[in-house]
PDB file of N, CA and C in Angstrom:
ATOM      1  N   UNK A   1     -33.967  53.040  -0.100  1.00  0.00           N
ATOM      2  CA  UNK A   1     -32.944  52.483   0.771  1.00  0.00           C
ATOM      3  C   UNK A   1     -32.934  50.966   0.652  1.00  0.00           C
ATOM      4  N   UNK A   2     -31.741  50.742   1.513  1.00  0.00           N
ATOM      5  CA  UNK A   2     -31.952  48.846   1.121  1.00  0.00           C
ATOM      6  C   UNK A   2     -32.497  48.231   2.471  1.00  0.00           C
ATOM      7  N   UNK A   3     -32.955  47.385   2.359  1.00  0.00           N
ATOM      8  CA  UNK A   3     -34.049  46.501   3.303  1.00  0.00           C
ATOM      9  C   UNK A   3     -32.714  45.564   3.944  1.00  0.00           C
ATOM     10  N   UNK A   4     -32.222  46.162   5.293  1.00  0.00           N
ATOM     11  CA  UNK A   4     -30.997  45.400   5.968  1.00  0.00           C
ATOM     12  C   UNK A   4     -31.615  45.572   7.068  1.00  0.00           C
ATOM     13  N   UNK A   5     -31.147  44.386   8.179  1.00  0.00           N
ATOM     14  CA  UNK A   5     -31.271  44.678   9.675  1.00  0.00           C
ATOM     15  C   UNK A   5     -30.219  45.213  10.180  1.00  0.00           C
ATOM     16  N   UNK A   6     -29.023  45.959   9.937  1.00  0.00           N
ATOM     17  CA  UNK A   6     -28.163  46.020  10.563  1.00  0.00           C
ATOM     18  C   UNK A   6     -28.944  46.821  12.122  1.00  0.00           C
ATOM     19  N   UNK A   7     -29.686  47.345  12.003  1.00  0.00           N
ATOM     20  CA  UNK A   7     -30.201  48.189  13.087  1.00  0.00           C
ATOM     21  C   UNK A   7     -30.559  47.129  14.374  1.00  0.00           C
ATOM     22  N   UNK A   8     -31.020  45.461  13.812  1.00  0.00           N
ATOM     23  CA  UNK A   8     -31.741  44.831  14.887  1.00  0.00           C
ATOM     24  C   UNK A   8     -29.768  44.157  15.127  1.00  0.00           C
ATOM     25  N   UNK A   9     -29.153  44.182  14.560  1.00  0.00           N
ATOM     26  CA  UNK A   9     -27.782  43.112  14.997  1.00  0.00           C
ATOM     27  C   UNK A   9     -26.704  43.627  15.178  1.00  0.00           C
ATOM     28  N   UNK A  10     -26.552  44.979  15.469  1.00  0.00           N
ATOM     29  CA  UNK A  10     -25.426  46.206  15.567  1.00  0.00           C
ATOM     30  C   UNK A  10     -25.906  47.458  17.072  1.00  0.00           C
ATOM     31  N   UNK A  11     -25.066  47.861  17.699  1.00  0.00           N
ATOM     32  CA  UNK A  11     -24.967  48.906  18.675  1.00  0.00           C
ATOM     33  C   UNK A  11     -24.481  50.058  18.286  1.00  0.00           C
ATOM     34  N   UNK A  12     -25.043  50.923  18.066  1.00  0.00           N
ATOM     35  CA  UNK A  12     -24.385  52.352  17.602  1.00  0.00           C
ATOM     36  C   UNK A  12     -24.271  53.636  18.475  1.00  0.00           C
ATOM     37  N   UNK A  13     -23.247  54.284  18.037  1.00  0.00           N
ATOM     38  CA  UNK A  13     -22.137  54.104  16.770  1.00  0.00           C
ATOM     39  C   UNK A  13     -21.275  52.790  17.303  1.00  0.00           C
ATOM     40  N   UNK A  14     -21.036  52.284  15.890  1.00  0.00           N
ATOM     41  CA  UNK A  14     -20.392  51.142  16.093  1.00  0.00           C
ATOM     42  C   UNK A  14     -19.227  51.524  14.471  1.00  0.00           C
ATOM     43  N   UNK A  15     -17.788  51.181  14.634  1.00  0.00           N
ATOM     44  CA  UNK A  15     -16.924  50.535  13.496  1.00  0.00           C
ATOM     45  C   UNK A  15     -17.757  50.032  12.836  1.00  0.00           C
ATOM     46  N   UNK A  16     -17.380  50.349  11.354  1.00  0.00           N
ATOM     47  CA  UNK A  16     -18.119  49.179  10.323  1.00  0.00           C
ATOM     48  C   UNK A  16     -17.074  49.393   8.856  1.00  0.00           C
ATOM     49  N   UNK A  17     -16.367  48.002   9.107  1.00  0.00           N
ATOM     50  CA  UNK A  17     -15.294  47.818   7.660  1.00  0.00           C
ATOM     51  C   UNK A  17     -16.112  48.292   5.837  1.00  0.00           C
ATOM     52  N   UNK A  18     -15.514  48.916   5.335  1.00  0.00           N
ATOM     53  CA  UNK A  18     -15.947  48.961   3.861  1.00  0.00           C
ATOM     54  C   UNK A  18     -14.935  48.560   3.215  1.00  0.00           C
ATOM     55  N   UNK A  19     -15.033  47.431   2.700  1.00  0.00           N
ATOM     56  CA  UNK A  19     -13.935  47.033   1.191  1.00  0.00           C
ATOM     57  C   UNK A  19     -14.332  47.061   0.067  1.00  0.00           C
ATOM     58  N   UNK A  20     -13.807  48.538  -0.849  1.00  0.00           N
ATOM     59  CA  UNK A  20     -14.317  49.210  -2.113  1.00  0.00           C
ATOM     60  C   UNK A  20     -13.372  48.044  -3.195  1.00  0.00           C
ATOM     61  N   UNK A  21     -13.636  47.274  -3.983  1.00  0.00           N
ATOM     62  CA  UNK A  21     -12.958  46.694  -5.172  1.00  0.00           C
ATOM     63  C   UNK A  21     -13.104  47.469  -6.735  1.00  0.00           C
ATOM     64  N   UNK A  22     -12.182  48.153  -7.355  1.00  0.00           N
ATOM     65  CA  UNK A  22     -12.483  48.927  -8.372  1.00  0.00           C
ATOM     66  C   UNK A  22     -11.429  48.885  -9.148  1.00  0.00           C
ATOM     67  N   UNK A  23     -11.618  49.310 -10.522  1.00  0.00           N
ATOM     68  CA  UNK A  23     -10.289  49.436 -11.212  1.00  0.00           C
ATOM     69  C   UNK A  23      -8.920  49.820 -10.498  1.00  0.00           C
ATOM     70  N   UNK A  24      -7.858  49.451 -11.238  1.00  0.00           N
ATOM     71  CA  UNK A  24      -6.669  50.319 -10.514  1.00  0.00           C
ATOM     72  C   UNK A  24      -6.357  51.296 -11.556  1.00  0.00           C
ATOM     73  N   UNK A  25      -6.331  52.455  -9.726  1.00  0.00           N
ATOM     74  CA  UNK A  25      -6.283  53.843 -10.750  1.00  0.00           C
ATOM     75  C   UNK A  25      -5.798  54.326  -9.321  1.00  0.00           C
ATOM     76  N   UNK A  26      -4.768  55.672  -9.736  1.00  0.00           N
ATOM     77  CA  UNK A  26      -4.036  56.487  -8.823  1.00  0.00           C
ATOM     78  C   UNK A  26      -5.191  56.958  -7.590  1.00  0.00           C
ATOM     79  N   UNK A  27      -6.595  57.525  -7.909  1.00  0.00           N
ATOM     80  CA  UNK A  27      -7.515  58.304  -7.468  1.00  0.00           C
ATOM     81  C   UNK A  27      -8.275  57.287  -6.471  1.00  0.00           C
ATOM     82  N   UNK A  28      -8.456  56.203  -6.633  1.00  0.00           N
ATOM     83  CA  UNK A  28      -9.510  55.138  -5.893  1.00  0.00           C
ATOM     84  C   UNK A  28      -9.753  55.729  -4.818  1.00  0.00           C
ATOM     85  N   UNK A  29      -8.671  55.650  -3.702  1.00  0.00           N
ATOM     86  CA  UNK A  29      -8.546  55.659  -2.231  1.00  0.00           C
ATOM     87  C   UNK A  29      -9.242  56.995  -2.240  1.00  0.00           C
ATOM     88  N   UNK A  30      -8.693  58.191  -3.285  1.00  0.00           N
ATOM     89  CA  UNK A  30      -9.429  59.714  -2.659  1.00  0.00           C
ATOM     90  C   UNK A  30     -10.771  60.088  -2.810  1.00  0.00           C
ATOM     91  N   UNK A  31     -11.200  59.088  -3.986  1.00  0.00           N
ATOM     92  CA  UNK A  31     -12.777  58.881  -4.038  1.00  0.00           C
ATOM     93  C   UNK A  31     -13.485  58.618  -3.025  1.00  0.00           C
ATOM     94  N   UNK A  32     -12.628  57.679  -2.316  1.00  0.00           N
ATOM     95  CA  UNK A  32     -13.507  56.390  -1.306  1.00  0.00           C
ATOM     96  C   UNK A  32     -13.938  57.338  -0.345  1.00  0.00           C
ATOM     97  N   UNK A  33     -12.611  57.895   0.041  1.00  0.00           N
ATOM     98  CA  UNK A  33     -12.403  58.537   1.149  1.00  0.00           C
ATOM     99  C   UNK A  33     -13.124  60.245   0.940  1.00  0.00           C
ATOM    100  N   UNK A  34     -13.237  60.758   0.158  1.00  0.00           N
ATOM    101  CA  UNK A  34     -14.179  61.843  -0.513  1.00  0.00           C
ATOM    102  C   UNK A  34     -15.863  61.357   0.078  1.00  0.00           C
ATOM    103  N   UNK A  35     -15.975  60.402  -0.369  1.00  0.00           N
ATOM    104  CA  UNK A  35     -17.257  60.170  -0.649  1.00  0.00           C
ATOM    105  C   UNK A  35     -18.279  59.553   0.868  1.00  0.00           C
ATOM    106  N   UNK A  36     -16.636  58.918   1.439  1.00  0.00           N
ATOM    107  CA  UNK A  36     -16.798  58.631   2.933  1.00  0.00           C
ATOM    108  C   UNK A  36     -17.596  60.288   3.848  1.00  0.00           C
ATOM    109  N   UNK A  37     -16.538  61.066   3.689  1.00  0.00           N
ATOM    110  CA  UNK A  37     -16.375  62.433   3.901  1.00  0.00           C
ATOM    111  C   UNK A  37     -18.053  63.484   3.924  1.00  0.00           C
ATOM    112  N   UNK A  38     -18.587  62.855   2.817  1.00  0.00           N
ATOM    113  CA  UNK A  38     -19.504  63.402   2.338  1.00  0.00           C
ATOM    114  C   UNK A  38     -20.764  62.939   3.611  1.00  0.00           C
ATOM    115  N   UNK A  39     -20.707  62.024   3.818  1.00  0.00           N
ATOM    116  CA  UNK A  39     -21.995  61.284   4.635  1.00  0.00           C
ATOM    117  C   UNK A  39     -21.393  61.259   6.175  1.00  0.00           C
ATOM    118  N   UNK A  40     -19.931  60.669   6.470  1.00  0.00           N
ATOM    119  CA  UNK A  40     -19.708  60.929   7.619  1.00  0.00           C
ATOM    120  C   UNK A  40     -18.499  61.672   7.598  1.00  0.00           C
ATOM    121  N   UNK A  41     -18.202  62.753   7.570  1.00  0.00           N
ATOM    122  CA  UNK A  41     -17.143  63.288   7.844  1.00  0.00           C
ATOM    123  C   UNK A  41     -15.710  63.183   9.589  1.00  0.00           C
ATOM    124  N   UNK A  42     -15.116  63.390   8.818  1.00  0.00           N
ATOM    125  CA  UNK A  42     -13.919  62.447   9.979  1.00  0.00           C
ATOM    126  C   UNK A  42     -12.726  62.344   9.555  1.00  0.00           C
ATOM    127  N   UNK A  43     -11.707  61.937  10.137  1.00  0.00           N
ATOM    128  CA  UNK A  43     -10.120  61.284   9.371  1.00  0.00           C
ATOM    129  C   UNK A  43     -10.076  59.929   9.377  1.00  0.00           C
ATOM    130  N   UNK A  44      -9.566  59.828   8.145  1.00  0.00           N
ATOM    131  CA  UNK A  44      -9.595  58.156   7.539  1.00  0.00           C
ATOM    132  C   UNK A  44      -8.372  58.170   7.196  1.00  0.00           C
ATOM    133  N   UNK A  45      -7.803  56.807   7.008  1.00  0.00           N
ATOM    134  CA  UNK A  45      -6.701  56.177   6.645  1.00  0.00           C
ATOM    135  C   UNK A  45      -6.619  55.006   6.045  1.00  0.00           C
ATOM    136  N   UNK A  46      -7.309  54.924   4.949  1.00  0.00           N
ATOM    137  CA  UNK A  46      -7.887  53.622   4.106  1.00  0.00           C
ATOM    138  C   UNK A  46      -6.243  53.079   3.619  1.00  0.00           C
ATOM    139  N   UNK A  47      -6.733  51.624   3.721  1.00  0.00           N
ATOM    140  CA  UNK A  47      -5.736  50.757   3.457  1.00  0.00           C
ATOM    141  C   UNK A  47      -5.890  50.549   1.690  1.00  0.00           C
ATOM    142  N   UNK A  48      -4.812  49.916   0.565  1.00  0.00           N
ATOM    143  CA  UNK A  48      -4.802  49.954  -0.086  1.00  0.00           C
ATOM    144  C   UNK A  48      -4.181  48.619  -0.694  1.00  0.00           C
ATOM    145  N   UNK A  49      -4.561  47.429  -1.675  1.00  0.00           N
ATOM    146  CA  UNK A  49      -3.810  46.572  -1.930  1.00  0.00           C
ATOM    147  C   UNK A  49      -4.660  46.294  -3.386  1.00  0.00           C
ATOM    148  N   UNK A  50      -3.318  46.212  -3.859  1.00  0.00           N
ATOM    149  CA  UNK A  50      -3.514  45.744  -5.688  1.00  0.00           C
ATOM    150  C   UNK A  50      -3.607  43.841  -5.751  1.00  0.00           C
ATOM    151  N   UNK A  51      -4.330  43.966  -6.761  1.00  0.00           N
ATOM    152  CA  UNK A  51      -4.208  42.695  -7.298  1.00  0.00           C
ATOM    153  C   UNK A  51      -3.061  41.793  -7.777  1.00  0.00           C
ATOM    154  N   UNK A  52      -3.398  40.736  -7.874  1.00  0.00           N
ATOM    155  CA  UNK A  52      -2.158  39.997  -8.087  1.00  0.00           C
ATOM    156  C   UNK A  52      -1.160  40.135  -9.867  1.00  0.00           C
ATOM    157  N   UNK A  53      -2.265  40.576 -10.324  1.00  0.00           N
ATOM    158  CA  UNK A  53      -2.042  41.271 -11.766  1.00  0.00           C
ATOM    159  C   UNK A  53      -1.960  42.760 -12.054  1.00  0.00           C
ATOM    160  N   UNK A  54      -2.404  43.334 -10.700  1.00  0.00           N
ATOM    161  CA  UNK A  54      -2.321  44.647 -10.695  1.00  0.00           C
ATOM    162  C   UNK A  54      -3.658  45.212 -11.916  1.00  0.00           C
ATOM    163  N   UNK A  55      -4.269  44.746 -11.789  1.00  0.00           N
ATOM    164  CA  UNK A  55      -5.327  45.058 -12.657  1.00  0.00           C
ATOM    165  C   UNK A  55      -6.579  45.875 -11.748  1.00  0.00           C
ATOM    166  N   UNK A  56      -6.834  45.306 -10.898  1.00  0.00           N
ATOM    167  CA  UNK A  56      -7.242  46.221  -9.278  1.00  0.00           C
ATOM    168  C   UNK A  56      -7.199  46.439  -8.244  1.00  0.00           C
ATOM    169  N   UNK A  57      -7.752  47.264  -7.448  1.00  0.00           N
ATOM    170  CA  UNK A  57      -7.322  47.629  -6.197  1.00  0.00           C
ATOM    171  C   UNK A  57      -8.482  47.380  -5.038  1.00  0.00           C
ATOM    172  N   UNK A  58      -8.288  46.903  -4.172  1.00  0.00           N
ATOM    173  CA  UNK A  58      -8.916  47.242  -3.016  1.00  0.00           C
ATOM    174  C   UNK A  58      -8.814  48.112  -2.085  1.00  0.00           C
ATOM    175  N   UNK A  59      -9.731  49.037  -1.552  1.00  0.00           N
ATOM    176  CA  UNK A  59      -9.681  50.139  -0.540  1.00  0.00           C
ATOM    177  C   UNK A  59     -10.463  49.649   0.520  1.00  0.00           C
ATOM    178  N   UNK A  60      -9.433  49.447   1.893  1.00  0.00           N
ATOM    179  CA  UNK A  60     -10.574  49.041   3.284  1.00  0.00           C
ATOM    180  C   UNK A  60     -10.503  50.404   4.248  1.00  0.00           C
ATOM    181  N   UNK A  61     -11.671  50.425   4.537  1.00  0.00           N
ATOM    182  CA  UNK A  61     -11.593  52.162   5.260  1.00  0.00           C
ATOM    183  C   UNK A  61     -12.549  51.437   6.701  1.00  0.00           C
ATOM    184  N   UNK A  62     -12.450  51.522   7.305  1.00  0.00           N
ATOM    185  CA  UNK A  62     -13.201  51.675   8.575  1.00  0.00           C
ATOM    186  C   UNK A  62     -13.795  53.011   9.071  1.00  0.00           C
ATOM    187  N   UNK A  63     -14.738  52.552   9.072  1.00  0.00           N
ATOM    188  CA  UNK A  63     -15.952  54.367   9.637  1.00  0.00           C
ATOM    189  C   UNK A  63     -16.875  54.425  10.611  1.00  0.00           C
ATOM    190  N   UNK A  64     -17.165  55.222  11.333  1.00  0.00           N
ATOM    191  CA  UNK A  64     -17.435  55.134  12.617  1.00  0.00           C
ATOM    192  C   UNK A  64     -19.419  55.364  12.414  1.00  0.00           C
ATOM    193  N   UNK A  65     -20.075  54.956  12.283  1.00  0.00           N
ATOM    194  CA  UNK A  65     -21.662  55.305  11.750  1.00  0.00           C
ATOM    195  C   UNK A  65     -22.416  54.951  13.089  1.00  0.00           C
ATOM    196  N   UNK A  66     -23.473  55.554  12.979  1.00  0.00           N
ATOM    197  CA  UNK A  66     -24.700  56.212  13.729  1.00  0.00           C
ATOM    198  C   UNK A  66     -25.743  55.143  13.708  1.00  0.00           C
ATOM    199  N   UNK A  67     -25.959  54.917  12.421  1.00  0.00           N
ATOM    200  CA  UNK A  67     -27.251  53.971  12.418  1.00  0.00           C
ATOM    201  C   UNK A  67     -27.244  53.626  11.152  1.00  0.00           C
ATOM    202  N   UNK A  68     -28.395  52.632  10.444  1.00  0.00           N
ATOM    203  CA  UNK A  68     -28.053  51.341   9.544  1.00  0.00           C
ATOM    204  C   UNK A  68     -28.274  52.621   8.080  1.00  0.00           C
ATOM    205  N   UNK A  69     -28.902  53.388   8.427  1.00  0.00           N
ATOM    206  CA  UNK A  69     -29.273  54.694   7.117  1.00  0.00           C
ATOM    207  C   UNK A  69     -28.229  54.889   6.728  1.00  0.00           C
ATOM    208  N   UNK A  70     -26.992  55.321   7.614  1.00  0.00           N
ATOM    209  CA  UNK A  70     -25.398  55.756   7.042  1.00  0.00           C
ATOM    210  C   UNK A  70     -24.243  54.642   6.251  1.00  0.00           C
ATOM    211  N   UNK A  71     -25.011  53.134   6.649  1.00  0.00           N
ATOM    212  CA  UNK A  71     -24.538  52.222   6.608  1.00  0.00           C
ATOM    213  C   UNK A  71     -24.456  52.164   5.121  1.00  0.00           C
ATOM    214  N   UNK A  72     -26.370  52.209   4.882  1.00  0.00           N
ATOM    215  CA  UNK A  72     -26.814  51.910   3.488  1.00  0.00           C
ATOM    216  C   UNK A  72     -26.520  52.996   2.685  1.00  0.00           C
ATOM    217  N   UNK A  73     -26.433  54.129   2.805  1.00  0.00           N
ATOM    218  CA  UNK A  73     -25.872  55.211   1.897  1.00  0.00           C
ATOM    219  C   UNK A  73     -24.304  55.213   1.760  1.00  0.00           C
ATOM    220  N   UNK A  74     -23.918  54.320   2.538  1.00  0.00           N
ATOM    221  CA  UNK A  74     -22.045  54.346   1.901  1.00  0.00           C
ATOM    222  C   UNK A  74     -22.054  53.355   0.904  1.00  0.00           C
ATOM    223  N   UNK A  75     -22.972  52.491   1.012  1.00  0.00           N
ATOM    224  CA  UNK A  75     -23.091  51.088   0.175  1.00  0.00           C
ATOM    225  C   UNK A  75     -23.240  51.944  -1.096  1.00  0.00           C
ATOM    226  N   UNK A  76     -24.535  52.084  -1.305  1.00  0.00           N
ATOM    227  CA  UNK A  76     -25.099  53.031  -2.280  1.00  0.00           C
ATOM    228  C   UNK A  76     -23.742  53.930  -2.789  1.00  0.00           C
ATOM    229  N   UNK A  77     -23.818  54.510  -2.479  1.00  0.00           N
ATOM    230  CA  UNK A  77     -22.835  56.225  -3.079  1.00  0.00           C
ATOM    231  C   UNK A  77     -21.196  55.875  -2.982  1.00  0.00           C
ATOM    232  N   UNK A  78     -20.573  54.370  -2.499  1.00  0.00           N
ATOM    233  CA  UNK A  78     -19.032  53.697  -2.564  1.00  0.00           C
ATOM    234  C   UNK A  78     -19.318  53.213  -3.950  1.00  0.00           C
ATOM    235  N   UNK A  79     -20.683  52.238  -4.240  1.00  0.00           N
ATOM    236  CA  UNK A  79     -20.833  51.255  -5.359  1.00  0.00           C
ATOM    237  C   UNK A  79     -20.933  52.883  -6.656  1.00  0.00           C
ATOM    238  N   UNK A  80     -21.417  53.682  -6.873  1.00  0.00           N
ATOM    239  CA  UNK A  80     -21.791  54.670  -8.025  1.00  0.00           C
ATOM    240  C   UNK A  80     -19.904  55.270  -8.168  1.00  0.00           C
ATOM    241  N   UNK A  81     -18.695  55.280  -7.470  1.00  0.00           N
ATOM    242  CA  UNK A  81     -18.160  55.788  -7.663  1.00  0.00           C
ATOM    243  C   UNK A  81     -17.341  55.190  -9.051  1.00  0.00           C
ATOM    244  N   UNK A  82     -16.596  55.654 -10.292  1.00  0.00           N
ATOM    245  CA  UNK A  82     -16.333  55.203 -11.550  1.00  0.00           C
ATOM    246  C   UNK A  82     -15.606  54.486 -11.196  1.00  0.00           C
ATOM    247  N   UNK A  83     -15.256  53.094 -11.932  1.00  0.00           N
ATOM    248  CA  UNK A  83     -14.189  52.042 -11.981  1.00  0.00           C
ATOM    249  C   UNK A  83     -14.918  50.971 -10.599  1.00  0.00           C
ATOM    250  N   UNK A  84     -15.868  51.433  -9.795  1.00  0.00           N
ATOM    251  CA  UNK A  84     -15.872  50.203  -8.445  1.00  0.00           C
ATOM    252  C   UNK A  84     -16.549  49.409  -9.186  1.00  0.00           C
ATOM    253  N   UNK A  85     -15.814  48.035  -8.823  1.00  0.00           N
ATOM    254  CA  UNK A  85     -16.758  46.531  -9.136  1.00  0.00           C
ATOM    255  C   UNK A  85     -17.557  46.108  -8.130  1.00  0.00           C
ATOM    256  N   UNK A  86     -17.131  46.557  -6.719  1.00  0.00           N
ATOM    257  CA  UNK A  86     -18.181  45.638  -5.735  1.00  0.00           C
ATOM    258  C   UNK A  86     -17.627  46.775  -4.241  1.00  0.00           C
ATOM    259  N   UNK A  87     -18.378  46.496  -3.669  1.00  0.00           N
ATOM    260  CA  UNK A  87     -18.330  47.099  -2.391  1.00  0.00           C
ATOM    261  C   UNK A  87     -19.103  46.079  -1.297  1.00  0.00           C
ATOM    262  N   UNK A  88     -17.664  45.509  -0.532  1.00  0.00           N
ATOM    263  CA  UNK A  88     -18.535  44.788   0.784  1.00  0.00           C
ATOM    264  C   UNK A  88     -18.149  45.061   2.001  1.00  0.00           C
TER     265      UNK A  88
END
C-alpha cells in the first residue's frame, strides 16, 4: 500500500475527487468507472474533457470512500488501467 495520511486529515466516509488523465479513447470513462465499481460499488457520473489537441482525456469521478485503504487502491488500480498517464 502507499504510505499516506489521508486517515490522520480526512473524516469518513468522506467525497474524494479522482482525475484519471489517459489517452483519448472512446472506453476511458467506462474503465474508470468499471474499475471505480470494483472497490466501491455505487452510481457514478464521471465528467469528461479532451485536450486542447484532443490527444487526451480527462475523467473526474467523485466517490464516496470509507477509509484511506479505498483511497489508495483507486490510486493503484485507476493508474494500471491501459492508456492512463497520471491519476490525481
Amino acid at each position: 500500500m502507499l504510505d499516506t495520511k489521508f486517515h490522520e486529515l480526512m473524516e469518513f466516509p468522506a467525497s474524494f475527487p479522482y482525475k484519471v488523465v489517459g489517452d483519448a479513447r472512446p472506453t476511458l470513462a467506462d474503465d474508470v468507472v468499471a474499475v471505480v465499481q470494483q472497490i466501491v460499488p455505487g452510481d457514478y457520473m464521471p465528467t469528461t474533457k479532451a485536450s486542447s489537441k484532443g490527444t487526451y482525456n480527462s475523467i473526474t469521478i467523485n466517490v464516496i470512500v470509507n477509509g484511506k485503504e479505498q483511497i489508495e487502491q483507486l490510486y493503484i488500480d485507476l493508474a494500471a488501467i491501459e492508456g492512463v498517464k497520471r491519476v490525481l
